[in-house]
Protein backbone atom coordinates (compact mmCIF):
# COMPACT_ATOMS: atom_id res chain seq x y z
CA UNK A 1 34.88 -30.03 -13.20
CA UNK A 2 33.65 -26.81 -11.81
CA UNK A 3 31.80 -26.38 -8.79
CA UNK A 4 28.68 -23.47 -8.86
CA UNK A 5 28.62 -22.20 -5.40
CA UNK A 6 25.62 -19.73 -4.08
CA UNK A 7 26.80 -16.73 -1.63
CA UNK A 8 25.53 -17.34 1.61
CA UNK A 9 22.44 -14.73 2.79
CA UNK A 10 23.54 -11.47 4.08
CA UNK A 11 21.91 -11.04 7.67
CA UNK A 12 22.25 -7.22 6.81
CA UNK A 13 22.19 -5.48 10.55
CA UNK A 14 25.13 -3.10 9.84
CA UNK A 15 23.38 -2.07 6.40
CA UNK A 16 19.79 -1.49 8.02
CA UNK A 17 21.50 0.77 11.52
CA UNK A 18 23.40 2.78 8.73
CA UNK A 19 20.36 3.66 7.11
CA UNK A 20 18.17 3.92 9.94
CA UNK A 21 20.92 6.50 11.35
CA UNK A 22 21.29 8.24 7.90
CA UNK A 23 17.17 8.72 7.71
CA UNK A 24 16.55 9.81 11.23
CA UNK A 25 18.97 12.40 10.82
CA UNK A 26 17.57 13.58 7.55
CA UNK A 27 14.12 13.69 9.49
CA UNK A 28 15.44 15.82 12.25
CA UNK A 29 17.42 18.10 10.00
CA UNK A 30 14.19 18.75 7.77
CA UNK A 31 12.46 19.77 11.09
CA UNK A 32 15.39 21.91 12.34
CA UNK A 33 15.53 23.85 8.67
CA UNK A 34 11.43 24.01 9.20
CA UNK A 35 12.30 25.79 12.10
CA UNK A 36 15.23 28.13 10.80
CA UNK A 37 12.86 28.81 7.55
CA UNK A 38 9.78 30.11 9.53
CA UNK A 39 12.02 32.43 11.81
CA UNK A 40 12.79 30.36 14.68
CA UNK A 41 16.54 30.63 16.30
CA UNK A 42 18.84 28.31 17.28
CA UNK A 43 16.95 24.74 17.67
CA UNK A 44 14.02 23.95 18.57
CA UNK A 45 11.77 23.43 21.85
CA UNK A 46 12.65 19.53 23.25
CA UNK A 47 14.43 19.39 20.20
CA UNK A 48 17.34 16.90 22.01
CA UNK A 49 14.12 14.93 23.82
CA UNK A 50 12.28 14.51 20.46
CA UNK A 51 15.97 13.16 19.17
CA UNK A 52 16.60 11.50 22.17
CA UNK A 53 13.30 9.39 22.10
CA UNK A 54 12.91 8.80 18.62
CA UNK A 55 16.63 7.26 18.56
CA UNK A 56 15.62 5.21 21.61
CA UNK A 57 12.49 3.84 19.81
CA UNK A 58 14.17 2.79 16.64
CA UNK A 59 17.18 1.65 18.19
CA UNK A 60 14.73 -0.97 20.27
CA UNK A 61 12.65 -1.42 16.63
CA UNK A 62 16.08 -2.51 14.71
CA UNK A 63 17.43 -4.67 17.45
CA UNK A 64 13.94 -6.42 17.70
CA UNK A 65 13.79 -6.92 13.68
CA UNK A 66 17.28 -8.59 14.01
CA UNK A 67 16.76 -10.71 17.01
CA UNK A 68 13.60 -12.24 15.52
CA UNK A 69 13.99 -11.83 11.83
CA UNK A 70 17.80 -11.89 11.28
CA UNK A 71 17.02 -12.19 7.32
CA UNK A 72 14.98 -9.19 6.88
CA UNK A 73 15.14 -7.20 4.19
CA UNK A 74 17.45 -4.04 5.60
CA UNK A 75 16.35 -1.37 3.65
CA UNK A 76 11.88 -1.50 3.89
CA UNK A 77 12.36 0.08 7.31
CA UNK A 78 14.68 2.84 7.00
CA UNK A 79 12.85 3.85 3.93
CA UNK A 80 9.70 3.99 5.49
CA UNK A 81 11.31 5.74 8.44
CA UNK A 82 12.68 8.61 5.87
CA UNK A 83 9.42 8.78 4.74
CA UNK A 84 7.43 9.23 8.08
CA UNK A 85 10.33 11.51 9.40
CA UNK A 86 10.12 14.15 6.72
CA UNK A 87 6.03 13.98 6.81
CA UNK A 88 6.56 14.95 10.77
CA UNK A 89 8.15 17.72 9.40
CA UNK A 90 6.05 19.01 7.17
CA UNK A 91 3.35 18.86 9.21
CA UNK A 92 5.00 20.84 11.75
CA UNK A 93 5.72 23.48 9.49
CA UNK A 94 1.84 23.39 8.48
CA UNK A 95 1.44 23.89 12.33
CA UNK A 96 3.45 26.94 12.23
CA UNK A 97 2.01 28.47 9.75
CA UNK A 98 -1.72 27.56 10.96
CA UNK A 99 -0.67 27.68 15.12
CA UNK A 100 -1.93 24.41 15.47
CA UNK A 101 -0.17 21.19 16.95
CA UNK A 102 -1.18 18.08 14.79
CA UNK A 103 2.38 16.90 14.78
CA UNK A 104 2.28 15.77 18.21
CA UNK A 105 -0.75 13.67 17.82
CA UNK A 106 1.45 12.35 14.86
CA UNK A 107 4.35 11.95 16.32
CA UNK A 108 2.78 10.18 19.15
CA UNK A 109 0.66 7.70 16.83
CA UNK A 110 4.54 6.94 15.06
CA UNK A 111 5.85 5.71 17.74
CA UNK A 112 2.46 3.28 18.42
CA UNK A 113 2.82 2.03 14.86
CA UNK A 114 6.62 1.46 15.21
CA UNK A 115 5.84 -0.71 18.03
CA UNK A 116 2.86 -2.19 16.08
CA UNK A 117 5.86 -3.11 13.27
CA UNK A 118 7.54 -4.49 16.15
CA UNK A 119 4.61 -6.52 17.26
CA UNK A 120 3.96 -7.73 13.80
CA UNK A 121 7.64 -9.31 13.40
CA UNK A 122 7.57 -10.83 16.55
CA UNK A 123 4.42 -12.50 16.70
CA UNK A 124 3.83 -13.92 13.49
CA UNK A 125 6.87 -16.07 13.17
CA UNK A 126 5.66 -17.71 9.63
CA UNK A 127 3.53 -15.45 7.29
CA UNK A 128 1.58 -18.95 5.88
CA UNK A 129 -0.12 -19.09 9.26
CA UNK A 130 -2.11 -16.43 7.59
CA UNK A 131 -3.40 -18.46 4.66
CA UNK A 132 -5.45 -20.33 6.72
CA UNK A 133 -7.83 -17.49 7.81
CA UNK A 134 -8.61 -16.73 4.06
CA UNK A 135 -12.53 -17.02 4.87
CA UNK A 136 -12.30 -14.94 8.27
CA UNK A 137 -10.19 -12.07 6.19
CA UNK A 138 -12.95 -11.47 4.00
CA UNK A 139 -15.43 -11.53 6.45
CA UNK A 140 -13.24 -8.99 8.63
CA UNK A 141 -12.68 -6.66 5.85
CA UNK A 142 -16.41 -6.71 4.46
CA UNK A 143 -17.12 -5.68 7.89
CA UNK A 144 -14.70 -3.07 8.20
CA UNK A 145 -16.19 -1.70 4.91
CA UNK A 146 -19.60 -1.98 6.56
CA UNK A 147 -18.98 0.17 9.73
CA UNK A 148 -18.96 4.16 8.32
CA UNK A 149 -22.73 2.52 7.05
CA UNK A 150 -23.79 1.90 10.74
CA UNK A 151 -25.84 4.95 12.29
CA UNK A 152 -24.30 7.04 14.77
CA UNK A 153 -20.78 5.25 14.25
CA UNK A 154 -20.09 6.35 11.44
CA UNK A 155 -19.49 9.90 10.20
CA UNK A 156 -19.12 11.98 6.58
CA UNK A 157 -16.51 13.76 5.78
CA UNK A 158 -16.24 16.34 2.54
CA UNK A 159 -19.41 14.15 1.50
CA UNK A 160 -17.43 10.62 1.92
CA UNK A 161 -18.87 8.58 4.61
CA UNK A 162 -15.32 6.42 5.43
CA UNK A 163 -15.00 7.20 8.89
CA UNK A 164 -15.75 5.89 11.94
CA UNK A 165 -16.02 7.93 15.69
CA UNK A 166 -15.45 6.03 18.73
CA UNK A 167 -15.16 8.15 22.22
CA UNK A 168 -13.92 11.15 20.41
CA UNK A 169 -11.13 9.18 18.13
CA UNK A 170 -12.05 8.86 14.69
CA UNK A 171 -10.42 5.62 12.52
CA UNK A 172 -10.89 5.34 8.62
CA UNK A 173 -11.94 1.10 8.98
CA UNK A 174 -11.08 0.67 5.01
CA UNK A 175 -7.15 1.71 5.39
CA UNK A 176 -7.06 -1.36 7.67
CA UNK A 177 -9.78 -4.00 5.56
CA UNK A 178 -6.90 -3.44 2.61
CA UNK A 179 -4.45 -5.92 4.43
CA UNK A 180 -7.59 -8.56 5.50
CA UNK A 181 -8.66 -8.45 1.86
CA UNK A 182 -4.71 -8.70 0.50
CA UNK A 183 -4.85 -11.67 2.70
CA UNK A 184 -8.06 -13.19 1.42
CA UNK A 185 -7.36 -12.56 -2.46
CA UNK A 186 -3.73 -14.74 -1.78
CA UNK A 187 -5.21 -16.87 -0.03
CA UNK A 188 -8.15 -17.78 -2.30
CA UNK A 189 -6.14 -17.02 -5.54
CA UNK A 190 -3.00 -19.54 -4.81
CA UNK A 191 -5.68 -22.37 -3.98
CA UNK A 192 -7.78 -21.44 -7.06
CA UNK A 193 -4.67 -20.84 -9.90
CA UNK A 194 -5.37 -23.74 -11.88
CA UNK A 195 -8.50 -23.54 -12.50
CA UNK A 196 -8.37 -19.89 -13.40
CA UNK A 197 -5.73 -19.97 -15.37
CA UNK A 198 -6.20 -23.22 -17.48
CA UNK A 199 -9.88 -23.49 -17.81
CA UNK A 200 -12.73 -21.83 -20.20
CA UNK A 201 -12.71 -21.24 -23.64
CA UNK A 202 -10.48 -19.13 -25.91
CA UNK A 203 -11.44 -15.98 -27.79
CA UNK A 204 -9.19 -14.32 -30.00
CA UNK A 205 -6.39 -15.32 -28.78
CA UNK A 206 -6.80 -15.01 -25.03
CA UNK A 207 -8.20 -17.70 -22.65
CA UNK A 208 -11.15 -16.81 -20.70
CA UNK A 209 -12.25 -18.02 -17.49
CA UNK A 210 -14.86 -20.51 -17.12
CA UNK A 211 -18.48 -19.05 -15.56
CA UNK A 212 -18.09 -20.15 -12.23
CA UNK A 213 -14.76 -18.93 -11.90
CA UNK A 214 -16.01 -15.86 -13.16
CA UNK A 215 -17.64 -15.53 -10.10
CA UNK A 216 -14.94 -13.76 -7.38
CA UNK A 217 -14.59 -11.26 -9.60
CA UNK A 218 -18.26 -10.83 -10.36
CA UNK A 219 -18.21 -10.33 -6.13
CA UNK A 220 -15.06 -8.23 -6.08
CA UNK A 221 -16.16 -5.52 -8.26
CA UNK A 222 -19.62 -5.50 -7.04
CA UNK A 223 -18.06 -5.15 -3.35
CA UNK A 224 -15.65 -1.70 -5.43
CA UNK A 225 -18.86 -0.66 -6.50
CA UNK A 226 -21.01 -0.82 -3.60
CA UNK A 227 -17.98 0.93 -1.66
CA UNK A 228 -18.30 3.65 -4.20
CA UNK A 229 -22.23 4.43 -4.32
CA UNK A 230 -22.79 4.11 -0.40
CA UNK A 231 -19.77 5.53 0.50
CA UNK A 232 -18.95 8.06 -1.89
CA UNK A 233 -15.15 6.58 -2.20
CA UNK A 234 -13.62 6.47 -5.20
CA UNK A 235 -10.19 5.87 -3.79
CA UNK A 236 -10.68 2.95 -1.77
CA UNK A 237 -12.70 1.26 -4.50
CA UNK A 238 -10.27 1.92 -7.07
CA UNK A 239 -7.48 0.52 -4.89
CA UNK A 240 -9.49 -2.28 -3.78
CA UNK A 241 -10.27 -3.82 -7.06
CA UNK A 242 -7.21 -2.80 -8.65
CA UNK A 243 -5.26 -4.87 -6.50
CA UNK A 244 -7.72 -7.89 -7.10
CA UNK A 245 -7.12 -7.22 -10.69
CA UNK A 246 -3.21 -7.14 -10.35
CA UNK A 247 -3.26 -10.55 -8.32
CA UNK A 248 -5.13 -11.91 -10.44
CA UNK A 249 -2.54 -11.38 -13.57
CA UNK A 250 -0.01 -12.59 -11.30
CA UNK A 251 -1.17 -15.80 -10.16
CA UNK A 252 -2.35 -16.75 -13.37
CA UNK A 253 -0.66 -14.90 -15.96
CA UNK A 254 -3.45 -14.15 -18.45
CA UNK A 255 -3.74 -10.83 -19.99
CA UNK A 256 -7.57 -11.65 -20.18
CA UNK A 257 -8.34 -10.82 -16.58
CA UNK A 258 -6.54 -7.57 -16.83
CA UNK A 259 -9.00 -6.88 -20.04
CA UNK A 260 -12.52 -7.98 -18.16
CA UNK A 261 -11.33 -6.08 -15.31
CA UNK A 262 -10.73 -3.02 -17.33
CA UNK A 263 -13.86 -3.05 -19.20
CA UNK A 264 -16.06 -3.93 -15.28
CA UNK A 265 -14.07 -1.29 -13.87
CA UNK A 266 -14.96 1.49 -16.52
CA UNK A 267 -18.23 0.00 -16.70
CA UNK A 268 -19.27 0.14 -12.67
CA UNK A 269 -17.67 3.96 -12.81
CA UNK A 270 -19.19 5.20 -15.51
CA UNK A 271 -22.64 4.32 -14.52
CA UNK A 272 -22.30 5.09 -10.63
CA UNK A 273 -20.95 8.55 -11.97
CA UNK A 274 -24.36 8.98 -13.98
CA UNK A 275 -26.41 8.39 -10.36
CA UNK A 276 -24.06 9.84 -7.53
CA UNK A 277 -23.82 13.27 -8.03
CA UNK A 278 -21.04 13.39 -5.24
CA UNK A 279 -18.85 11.20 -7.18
CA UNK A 280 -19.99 12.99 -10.71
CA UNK A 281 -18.67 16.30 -8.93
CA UNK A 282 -15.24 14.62 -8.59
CA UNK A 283 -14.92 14.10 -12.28
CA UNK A 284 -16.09 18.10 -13.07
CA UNK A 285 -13.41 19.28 -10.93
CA UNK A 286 -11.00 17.36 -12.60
CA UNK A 287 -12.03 17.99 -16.27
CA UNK A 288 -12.79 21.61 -15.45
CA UNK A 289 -10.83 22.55 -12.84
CA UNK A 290 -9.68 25.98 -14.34
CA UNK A 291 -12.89 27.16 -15.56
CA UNK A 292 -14.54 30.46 -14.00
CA UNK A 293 -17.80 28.65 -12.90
CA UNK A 294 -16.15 25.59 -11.55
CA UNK A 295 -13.45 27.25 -9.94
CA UNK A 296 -16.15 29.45 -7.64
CA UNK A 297 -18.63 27.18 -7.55
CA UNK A 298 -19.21 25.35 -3.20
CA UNK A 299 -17.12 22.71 -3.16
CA UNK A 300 -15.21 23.56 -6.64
CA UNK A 301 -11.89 23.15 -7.77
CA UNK A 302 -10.27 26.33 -5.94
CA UNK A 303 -8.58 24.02 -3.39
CA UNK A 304 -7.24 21.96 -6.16
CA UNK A 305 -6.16 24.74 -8.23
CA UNK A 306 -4.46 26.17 -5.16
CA UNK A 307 -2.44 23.19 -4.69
CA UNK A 308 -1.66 23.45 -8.54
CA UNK A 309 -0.34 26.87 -8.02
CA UNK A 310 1.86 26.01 -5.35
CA UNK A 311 3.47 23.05 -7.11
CA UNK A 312 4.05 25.49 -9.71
CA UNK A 313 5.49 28.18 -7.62
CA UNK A 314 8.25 25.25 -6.28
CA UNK A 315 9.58 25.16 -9.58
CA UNK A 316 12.83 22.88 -10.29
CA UNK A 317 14.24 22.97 -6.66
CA UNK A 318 11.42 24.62 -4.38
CA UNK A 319 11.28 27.61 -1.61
CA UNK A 320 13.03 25.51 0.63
CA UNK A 321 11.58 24.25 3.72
CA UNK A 322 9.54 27.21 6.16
CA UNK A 323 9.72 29.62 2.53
CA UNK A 324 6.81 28.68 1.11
CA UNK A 325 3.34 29.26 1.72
CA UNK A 326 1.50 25.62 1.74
CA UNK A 327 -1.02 26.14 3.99
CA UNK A 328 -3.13 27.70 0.93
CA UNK A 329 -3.71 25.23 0.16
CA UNK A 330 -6.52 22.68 1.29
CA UNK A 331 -5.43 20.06 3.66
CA UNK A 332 -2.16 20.93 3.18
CA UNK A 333 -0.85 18.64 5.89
CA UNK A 334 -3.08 15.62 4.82
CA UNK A 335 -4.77 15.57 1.22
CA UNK A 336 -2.34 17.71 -0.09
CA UNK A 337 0.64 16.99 1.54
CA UNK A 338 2.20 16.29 -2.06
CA UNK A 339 1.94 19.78 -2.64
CA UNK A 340 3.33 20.95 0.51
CA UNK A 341 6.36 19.09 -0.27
CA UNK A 342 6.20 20.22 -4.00
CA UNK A 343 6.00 23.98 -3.29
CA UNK A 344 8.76 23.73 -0.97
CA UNK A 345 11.41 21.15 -2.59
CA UNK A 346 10.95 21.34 -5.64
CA UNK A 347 10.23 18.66 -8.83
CA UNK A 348 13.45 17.62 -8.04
CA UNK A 349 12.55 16.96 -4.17
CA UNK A 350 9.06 15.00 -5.25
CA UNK A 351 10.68 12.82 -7.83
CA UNK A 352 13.28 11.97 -4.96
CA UNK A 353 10.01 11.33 -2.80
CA UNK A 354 8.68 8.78 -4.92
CA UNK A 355 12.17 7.09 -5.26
CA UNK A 356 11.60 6.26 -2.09
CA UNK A 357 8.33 4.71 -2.49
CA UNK A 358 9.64 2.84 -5.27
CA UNK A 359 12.51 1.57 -3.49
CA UNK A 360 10.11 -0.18 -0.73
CA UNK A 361 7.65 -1.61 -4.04
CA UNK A 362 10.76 -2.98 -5.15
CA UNK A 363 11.66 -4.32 -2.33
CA UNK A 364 8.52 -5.70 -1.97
CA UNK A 365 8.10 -7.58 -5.52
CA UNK A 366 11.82 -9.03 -4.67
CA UNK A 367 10.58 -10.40 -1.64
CA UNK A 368 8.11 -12.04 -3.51
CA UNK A 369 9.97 -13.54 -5.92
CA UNK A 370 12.33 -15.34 -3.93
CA UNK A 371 9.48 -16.73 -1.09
CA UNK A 372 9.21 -20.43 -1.74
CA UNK A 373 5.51 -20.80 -1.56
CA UNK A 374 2.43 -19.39 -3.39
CA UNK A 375 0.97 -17.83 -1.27
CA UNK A 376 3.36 -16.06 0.12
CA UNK A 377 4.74 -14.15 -3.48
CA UNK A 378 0.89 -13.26 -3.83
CA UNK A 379 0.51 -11.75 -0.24
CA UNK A 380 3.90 -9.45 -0.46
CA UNK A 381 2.79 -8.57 -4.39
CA UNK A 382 -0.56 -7.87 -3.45
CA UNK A 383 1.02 -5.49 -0.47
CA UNK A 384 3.39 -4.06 -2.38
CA UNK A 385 0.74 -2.96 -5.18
CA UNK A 386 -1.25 -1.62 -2.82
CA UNK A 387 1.19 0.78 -1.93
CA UNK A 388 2.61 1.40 -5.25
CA UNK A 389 -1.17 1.67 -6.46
CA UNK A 390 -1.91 3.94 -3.31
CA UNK A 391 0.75 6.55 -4.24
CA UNK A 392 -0.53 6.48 -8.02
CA UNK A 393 -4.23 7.34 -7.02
CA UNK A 394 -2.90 10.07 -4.53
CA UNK A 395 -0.50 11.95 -6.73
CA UNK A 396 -2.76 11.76 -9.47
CA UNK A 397 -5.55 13.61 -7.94
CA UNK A 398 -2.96 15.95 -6.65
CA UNK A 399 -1.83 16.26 -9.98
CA UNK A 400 -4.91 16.21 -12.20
CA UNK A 401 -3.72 13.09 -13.82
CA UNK A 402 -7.11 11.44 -12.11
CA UNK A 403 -10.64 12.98 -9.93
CA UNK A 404 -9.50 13.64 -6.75
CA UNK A 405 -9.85 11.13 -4.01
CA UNK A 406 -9.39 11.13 -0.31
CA UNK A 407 -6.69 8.59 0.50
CA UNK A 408 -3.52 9.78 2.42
CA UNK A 409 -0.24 9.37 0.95
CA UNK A 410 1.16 6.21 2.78
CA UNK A 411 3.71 7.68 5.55
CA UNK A 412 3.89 11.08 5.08
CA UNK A 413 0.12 12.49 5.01
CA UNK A 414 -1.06 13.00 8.72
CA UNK A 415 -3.86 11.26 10.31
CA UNK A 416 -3.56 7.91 12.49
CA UNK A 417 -5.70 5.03 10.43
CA UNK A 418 -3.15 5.13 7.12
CA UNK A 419 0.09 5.58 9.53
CA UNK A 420 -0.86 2.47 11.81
CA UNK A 421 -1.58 0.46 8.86
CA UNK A 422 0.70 1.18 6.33
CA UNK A 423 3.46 0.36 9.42
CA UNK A 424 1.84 -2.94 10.06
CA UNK A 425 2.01 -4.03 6.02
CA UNK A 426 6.23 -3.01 6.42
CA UNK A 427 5.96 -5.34 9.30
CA UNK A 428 4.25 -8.17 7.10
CA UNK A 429 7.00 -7.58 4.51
CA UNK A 430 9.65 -7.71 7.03
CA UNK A 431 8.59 -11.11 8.38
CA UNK A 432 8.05 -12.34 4.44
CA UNK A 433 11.76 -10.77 3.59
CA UNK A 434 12.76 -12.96 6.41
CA UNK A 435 11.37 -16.12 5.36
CA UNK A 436 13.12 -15.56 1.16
CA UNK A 437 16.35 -14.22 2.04
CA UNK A 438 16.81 -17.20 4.65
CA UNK A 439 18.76 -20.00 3.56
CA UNK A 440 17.07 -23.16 3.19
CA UNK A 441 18.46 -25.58 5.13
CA UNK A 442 18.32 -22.86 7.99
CA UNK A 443 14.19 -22.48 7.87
CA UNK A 444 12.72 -23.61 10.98
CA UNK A 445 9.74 -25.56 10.21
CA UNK A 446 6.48 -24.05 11.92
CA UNK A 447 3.94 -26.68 14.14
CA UNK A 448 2.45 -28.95 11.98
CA UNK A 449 -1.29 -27.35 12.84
CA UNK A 450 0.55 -24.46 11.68
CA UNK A 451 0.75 -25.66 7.86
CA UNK A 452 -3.18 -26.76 7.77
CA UNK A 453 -3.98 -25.39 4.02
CA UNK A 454 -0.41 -25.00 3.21
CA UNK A 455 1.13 -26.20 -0.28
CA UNK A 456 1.99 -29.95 0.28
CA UNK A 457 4.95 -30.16 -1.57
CA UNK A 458 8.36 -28.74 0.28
CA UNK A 459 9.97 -25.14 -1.28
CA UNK A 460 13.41 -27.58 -2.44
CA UNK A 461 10.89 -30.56 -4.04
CA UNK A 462 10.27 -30.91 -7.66
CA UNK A 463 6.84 -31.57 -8.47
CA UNK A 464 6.60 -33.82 -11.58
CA UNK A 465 4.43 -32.58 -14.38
CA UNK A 466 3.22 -34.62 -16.40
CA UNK A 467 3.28 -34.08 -20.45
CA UNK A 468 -0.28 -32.99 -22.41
CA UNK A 469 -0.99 -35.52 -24.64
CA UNK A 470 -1.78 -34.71 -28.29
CA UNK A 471 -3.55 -36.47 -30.88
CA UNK A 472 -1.04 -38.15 -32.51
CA UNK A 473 0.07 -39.52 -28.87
CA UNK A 474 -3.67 -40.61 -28.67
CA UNK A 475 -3.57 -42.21 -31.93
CA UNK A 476 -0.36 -44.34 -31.28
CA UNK A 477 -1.75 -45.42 -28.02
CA UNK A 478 -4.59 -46.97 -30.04
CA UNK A 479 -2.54 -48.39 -32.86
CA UNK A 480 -0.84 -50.33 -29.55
CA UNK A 481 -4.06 -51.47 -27.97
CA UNK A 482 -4.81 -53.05 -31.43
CA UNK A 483 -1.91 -54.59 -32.20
């Protein structure tokens, strides 16, 4: 008789300091060859301090992620360090060109949402804790939506109102309401699966939910489209209901929310493009970007274009880093930091880009298939599509694929309310990576007030499920009661 043995869980703290080595070095040799390209000589100013520190920082970041999270996935935070490392640099070399000094204020808000990472592993020591604020997420993030509304708080920008001022530091409050809500949607969607997945008729073919399950999406699309028409934000509507949408397949597995979502989604847009001019001017750049009028026009499509042109000018392999000219372009070292990075390495440097992002989604969506409780897969899918769905609606404005909206790309774009969060949801998926790669007779148990709302039944226990019964069961039964 054979015996089926499972290899033990890789701890994986060699793996993760090779690759956190490997991707600060590619982030300080991108910002040395920024500084070669633009005519600087040998290297450049506090060039061994900069090194010096940042090593220091992760050094302290890797041995905290082992100490308290031994399991952790070893490759989520050397990605995202590659990531934030080359966005330093090409924000410096947007500096250079423009003789301004954003990448300090960058590079100083990096190391603040390293340590927020840090604090994120350390403090919550079981990520199902979180299910049991599922009411006081939504709250938190409806309010966080709410504060750009409230006068002399918040501010518009490019005719979105998303921003918030506070004693001269401004904060974008909806980068931050995307984790409360990711936490409210897993929450409410692993204690509501059944009923939205089983229950309510079925039309051609599909089941549909029953009316008052219908609700939560009824209020999550109306929350998108309120976002939308008082804000003027198409991106964080877009990503907020998409990743409703998305958890919502996943928990329950019916291609029938994906369709009513679809058809509200195109719905809401459609007629708050007919009433918003603001939003209606987003979808005339992007249909008519290259026409005479349009391209002219206040607030046309020349930035666009210009970013167009200089994707275009990158060709195959790009000008190299310091030989391009991005600053052309419009925001180059926040909006348009994809094409930056496109004029200057090339299709072949973007594609490798996005590799990266989809390395960490990936990462993600494993993570969530091998946590042992409901909740949990939802929260690290939901947090993983945001990210994945974040980099869609970004390059695709960038590229013309979609209108044009104003979310940063996660990591690389500068500006201090995307960079703090987007570190904090690596931290969440650090602590979740934790908890599925563990073995499980090594899982410590949290408090028992801890596990308040938490799925009764153990991650090793089989639940028995009892068989449908048809109508010839139904008939037998009675043929037995008579006899």
């Amino acid at each position: 008789m054979s015996v089926v043995t499972s290899a033990p869980a890789r701890k994986g703290r060699v793996p993760e300091l090779l690759l956190l080595v490997l991707a600060l070095a590619t982030g300080l040799l991108a910002y040395f060859l920024v500084h070669i390209g633009t005519g600087g000589t040998g290297l450049p100013d506090r060039f061994p301090m900069i090194a010096g520190i940042s090593a220091a920082v992760v050094l302290v970041a890797h041995l905290a992620i082992r100490w308290t999270a031994p399991y952790a996935d070893p490759i989520l935070f050397p990605s995202a360090l590659l990531l934030n490392g080359l966005g330093l640099a090409m924000i410096y070399r947007i500096d250079v060109a423009d003789e301004t000094n954003a990448v300090k204020s960058q590079l100083q808000l990096t190391a603040v949402s390293i340590v927020l990472m840090m604090v994120t592993v350390l403090v919550l020591r079981n990520h199902r804790i979180l299910r049991n604020y599922m009411w006081v997420s939504l709250v938190a993030g409806i309010l966080l939506l709410l504060l750009p509304l409230v006068p002399g708080l918040g501010r518009a920008v490019y005719g979105a109102r998303i921003w918030i001022s506070i004693a001269g530091f401004s904060f974008q409050p909806a980068e931050l309401a995307k984790i409360f809500f990711a936490v409210f949607f897993a929450a409410y969607l692993a204690q509501e699966r059944d009923n939205l997945s089983l229950a309510g008729p079925k039309i051609l073919g599909m089941r549909f939910p029953k009316l008052r399950h219908f609700l939560p999406i009824l209020l999550a699309w109306a929350l998108s489209m309120g976002v939308l028409a008082f804000q003027k934000d198409f991106g964080t509507a877009l990503l907020f209901f998409g990743m409703f949408v998305a958890l919502l397949y996943v928990a329950t597995e019916r291609i029938s929310w994906l369709v009513i979502g679809g058809v509200l989604a195109a719905g809401g847009i459609f007629a708050i493009v007919q009433m918003v001019p603001h939003i209606q001017a987003r979808f005339v750049v992007w249909l008519r970007a290259l026409d005479p009028d349009v391209y002219d026009a206040q607030y046309g499509s020349y930035q666009l274009v210009q970013g167009l042109f200089g994707m275009a000018s990158g060709g195959l392999f790009g000008t190299g880093f310091g030989e391009g000219y991005p600053s052309k372009s419009f925001a180059a070292n926040s909006d348009f930091i994809i094409a930056s990075f496109g004029e200057e390495i090339g299709l072949t440097g973007l594609l490798a880009l996005l590799a990266v992002y989809l390395i960490i989604v990936m990462r993600g969506i494993r993570t969530a298939v091998h946590l042992r409780d409901g909740f949990g897969k939802l929260l690290a899918t939901g947090l993983s599509f945001t990210i994945a769905l974040q980099c869609f609606i970004v390059v695709g404005g960038v590229t013309r694929l979609i209108p044009l909206t104003g979310l940063a790309m996660p990591f690389l774009a500068h500006g201090g309310s995307a960079l703090l969060t987007n570190w904090i949801v690596i931290g969440l998926l650090l602590r979740m990576s934790d908890a599925s790669r563990r073995p499980a007779n090594t899982d410590p148990l949290p408090p028992k007030e801890m596990l308040e709302g938490i799925d009764e039944a153990s991650p090793d226990e089989e639940v028995p499920v009892e068989p449908e019964e048809t109508e010839s069961d139904s008939q037998l039964t009675e043929v037995v009661r008579i006899k």
